[in-house]
Every structure is written in structure tokens, then in C-alpha cells.
PDB file of N, CA and C in Angstrom:
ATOM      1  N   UNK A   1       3.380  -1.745 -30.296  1.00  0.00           N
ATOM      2  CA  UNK A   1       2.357  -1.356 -29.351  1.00  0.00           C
ATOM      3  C   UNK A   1       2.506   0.144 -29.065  1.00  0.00           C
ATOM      4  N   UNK A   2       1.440   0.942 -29.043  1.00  0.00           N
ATOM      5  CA  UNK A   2       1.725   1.866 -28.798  1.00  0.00           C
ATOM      6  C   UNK A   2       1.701   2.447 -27.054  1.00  0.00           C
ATOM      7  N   UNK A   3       2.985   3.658 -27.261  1.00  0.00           N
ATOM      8  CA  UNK A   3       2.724   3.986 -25.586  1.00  0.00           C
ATOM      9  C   UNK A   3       1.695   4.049 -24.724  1.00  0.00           C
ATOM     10  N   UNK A   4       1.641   3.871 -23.816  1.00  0.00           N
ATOM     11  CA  UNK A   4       0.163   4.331 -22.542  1.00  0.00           C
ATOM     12  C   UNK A   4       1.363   5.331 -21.865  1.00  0.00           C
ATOM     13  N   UNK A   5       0.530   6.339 -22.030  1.00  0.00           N
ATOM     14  CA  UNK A   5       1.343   7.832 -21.643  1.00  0.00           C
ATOM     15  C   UNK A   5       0.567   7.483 -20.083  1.00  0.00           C
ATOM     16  N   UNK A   6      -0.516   7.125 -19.301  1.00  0.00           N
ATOM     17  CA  UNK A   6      -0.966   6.790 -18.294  1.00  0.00           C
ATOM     18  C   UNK A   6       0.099   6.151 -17.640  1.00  0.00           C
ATOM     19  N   UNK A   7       0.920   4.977 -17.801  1.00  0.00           N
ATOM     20  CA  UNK A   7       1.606   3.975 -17.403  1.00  0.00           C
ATOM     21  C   UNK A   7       3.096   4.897 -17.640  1.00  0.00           C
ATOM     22  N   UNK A   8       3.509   5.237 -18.218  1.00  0.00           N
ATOM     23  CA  UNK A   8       4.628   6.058 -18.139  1.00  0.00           C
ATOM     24  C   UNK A   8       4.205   7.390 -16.929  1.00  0.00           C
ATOM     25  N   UNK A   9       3.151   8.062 -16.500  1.00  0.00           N
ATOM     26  CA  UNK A   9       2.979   9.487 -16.007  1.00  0.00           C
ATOM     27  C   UNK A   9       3.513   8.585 -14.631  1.00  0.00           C
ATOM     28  N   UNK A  10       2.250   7.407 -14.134  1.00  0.00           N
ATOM     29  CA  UNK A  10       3.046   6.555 -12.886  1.00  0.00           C
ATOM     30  C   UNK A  10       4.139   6.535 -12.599  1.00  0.00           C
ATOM     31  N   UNK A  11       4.966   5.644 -13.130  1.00  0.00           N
ATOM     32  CA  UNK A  11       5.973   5.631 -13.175  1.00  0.00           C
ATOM     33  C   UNK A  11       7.146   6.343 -13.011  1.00  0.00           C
ATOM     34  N   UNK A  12       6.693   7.765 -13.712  1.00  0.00           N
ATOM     35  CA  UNK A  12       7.572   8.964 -13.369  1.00  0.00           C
ATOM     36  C   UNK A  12       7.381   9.437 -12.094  1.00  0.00           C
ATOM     37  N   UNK A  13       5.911   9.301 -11.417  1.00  0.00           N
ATOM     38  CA  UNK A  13       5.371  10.168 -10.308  1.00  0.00           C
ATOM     39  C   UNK A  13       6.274   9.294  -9.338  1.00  0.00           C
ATOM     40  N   UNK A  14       6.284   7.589  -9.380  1.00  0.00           N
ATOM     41  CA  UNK A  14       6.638   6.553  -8.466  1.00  0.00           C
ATOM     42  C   UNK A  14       8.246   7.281  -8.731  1.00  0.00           C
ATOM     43  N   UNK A  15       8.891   7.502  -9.420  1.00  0.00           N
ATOM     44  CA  UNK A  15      10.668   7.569  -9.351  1.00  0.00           C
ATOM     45  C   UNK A  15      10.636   9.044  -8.531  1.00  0.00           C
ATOM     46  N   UNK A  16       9.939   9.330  -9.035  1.00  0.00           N
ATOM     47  CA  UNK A  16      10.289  11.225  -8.265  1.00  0.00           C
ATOM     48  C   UNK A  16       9.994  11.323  -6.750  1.00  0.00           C
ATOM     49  N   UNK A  17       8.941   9.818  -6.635  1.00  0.00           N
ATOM     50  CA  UNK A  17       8.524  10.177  -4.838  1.00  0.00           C
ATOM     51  C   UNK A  17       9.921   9.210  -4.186  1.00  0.00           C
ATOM     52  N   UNK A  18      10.372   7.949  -5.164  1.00  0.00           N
ATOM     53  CA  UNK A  18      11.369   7.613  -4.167  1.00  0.00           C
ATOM     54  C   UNK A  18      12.384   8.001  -4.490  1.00  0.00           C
ATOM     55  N   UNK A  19      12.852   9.024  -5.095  1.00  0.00           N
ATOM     56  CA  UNK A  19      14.079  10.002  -5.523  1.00  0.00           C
ATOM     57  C   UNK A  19      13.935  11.162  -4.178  1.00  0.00           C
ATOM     58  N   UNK A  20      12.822  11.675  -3.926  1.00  0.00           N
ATOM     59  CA  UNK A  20      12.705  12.422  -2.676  1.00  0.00           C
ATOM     60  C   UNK A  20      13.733  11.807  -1.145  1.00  0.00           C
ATOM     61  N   UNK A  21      13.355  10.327  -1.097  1.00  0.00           N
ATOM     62  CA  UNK A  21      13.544   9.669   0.004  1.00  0.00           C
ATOM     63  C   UNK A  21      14.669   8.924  -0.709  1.00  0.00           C
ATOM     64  N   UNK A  22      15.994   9.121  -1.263  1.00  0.00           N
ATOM     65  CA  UNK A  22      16.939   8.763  -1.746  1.00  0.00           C
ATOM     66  C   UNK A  22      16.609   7.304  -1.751  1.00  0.00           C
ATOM     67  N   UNK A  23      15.611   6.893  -2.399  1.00  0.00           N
ATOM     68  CA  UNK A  23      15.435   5.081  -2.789  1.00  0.00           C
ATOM     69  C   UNK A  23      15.215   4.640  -1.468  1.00  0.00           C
ATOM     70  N   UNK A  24      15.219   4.946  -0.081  1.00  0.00           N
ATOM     71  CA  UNK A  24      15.009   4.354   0.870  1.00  0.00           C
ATOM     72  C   UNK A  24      13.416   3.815   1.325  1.00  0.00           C
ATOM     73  N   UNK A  25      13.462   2.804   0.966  1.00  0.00           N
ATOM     74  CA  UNK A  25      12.363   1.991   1.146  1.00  0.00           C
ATOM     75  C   UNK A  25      11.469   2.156   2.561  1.00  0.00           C
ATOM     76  N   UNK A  26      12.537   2.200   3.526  1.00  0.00           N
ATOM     77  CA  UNK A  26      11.887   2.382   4.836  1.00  0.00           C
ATOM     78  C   UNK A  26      10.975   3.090   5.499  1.00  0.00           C
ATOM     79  N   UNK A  27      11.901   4.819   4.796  1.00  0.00           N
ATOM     80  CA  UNK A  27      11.717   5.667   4.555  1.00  0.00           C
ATOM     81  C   UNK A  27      10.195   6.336   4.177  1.00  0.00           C
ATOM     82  N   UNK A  28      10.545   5.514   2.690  1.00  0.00           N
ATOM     83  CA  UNK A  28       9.053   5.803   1.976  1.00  0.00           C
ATOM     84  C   UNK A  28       7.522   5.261   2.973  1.00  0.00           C
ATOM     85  N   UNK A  29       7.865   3.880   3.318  1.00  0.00           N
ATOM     86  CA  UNK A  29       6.992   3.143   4.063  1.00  0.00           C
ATOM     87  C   UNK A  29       6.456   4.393   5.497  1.00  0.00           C
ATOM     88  N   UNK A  30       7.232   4.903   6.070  1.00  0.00           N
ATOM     89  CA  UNK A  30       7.004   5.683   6.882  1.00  0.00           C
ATOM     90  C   UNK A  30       6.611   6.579   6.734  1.00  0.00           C
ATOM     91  N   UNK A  31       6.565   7.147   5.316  1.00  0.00           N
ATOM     92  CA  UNK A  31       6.042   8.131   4.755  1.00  0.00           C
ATOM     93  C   UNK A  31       4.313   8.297   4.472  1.00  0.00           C
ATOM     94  N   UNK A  32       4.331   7.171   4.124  1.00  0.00           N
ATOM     95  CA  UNK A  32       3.350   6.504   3.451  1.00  0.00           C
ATOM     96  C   UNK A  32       2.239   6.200   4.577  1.00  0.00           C
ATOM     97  N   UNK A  33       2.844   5.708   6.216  1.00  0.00           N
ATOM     98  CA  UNK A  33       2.026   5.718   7.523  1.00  0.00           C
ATOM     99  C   UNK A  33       1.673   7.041   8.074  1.00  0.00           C
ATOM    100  N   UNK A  34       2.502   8.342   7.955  1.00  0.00           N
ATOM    101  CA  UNK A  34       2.343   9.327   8.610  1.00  0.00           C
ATOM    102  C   UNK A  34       1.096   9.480   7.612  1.00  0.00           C
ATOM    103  N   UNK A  35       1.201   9.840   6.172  1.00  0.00           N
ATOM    104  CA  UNK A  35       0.378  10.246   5.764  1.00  0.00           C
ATOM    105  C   UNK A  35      -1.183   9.814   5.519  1.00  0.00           C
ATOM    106  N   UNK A  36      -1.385   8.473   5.965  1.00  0.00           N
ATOM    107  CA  UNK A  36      -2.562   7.795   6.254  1.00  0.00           C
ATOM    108  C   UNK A  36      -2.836   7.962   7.460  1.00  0.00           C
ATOM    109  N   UNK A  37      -2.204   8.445   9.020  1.00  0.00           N
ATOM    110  CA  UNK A  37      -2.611   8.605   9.730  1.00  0.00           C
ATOM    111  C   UNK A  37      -3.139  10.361  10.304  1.00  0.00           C
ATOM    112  N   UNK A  38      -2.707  11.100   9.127  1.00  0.00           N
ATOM    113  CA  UNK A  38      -3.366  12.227   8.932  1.00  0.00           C
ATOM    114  C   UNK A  38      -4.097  12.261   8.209  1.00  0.00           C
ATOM    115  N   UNK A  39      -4.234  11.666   7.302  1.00  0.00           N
ATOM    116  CA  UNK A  39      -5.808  11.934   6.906  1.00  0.00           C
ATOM    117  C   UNK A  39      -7.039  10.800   7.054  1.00  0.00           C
ATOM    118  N   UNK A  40      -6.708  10.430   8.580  1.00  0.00           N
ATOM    119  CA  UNK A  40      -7.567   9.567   9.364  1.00  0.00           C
ATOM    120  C   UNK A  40      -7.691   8.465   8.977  1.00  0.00           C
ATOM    121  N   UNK A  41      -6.739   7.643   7.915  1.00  0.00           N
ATOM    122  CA  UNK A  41      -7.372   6.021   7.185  1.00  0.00           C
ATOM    123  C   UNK A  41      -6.551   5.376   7.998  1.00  0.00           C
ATOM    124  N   UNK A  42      -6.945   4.135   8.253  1.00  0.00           N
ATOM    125  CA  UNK A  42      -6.479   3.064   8.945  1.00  0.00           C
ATOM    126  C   UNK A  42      -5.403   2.612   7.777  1.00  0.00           C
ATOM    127  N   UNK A  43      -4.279   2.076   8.563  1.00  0.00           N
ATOM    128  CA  UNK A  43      -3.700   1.319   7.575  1.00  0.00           C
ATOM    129  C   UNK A  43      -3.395  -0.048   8.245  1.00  0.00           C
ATOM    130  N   UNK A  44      -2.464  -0.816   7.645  1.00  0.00           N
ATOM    131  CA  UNK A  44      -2.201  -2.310   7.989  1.00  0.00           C
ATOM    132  C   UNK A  44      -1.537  -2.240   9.609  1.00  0.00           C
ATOM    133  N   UNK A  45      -1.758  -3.499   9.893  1.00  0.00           N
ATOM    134  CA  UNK A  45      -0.940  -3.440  11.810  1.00  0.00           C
ATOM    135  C   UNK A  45      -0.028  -4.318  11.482  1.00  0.00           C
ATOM    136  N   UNK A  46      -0.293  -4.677  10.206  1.00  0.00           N
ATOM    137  CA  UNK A  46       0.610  -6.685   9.792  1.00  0.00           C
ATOM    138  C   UNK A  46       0.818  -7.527  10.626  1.00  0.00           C
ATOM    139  N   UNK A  47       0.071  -7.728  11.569  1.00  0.00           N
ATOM    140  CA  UNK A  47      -0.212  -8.710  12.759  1.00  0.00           C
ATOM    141  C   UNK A  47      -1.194  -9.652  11.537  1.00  0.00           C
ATOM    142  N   UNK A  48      -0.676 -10.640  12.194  1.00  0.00           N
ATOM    143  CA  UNK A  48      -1.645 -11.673  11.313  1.00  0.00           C
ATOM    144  C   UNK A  48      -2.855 -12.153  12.186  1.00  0.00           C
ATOM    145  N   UNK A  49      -3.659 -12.573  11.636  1.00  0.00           N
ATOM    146  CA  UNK A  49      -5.200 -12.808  11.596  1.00  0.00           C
ATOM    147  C   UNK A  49      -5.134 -13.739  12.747  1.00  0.00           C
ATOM    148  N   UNK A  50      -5.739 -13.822  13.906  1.00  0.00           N
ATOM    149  CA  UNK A  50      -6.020 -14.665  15.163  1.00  0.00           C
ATOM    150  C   UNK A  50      -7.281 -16.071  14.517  1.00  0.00           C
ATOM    151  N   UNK A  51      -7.141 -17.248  14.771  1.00  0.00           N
ATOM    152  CA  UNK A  51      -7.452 -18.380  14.618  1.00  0.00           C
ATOM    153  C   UNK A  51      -8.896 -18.058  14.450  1.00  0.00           C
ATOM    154  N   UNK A  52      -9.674 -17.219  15.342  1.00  0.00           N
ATOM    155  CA  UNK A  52     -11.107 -17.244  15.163  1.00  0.00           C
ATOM    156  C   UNK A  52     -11.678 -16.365  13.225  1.00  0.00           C
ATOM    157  N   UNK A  53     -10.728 -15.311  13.411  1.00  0.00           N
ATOM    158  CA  UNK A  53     -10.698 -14.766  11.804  1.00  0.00           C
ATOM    159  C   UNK A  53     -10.549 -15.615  10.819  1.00  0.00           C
ATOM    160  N   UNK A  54      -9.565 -16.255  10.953  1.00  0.00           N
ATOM    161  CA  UNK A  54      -9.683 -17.495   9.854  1.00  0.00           C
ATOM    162  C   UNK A  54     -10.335 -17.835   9.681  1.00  0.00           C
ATOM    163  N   UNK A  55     -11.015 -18.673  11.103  1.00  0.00           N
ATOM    164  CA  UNK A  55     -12.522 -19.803  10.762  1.00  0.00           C
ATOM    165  C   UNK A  55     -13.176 -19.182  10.119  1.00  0.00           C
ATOM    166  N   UNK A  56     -13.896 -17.747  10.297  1.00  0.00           N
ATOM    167  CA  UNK A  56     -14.737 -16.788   9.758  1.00  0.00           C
ATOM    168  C   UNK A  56     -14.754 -17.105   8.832  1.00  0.00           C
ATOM    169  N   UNK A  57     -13.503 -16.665   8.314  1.00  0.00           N
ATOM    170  CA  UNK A  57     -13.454 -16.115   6.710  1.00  0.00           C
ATOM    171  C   UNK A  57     -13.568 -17.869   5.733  1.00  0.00           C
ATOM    172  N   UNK A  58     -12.978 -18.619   6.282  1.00  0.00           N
ATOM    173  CA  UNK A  58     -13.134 -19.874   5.864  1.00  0.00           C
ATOM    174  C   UNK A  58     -14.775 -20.939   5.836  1.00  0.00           C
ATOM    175  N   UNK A  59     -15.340 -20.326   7.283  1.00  0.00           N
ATOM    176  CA  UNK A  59     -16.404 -20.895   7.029  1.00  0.00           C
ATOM    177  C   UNK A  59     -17.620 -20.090   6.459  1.00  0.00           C
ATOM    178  N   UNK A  60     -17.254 -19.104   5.939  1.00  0.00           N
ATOM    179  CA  UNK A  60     -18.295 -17.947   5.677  1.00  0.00           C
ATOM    180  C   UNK A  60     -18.494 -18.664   3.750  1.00  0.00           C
ATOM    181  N   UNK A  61     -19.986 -18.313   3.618  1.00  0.00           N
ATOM    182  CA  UNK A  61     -20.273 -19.217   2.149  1.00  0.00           C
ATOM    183  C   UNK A  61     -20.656 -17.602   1.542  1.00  0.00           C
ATOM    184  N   UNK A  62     -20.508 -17.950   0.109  1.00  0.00           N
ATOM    185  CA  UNK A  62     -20.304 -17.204  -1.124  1.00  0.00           C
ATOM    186  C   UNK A  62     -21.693 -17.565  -1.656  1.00  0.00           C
ATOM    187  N   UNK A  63     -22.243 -16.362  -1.859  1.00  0.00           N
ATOM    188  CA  UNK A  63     -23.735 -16.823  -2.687  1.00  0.00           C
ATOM    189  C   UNK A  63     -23.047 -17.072  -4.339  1.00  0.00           C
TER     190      UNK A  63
END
């Protein structure tokens, strides 16, 4: 198979950003919030979905 130089460039970009933050996962994650909350995007609250969201999404039909 030949290389995907695409899938290798990732990969390198992904080791070099958590080589910055010595592999610290936490780290990165926090990294990753500051910088979505400067450039105004919402990110996750990871609160899970309240009973009425569910129903929603459960009783909501798919054309």
C-alpha cells in the first residue's frame, strides 16, 4: 500500500502538540478549552443530557 503522506503530516502535527505538553493529557485538554474559548466556540460541559432531551431526541422522526 502506498503511503498517505496526509495521514503521516497528522500524526506528526498530533506528536509535536503533545510533545509540547510533555504527553500530559490533562494538560492538552485544557489547552484545547482555553483555545475554544477564545475564539468564541462553545465546547462540551459533559453534563449529560436531562430526561426531557432524551425524549426529544428519541421521539423526534427521521424523514
Amino acid at each position: 500500500m502506498a503511503p498517505n503522506t496526509i495521514i503521516e503530516d497528522i500524526h506528526k502535527i498530533r506528536e509535536e502538540y503533545a510533545k509540547d505538553f510533555n504527553n500530559d493529557l490533562r494538560a492538552i485538554c485544557s489547552d484545547a478549552r482555553d483555545k475554544q474559548g477564545r475564539e468564541g466556540r462553545r465546547g462540551s460541559t459533559g453534563k449529560p443530557k436531562t430526561n426531557t432531551e432524551r425524549d426529544f431526541c428519541a421521539k423526534r422522526e427521521i424523514p
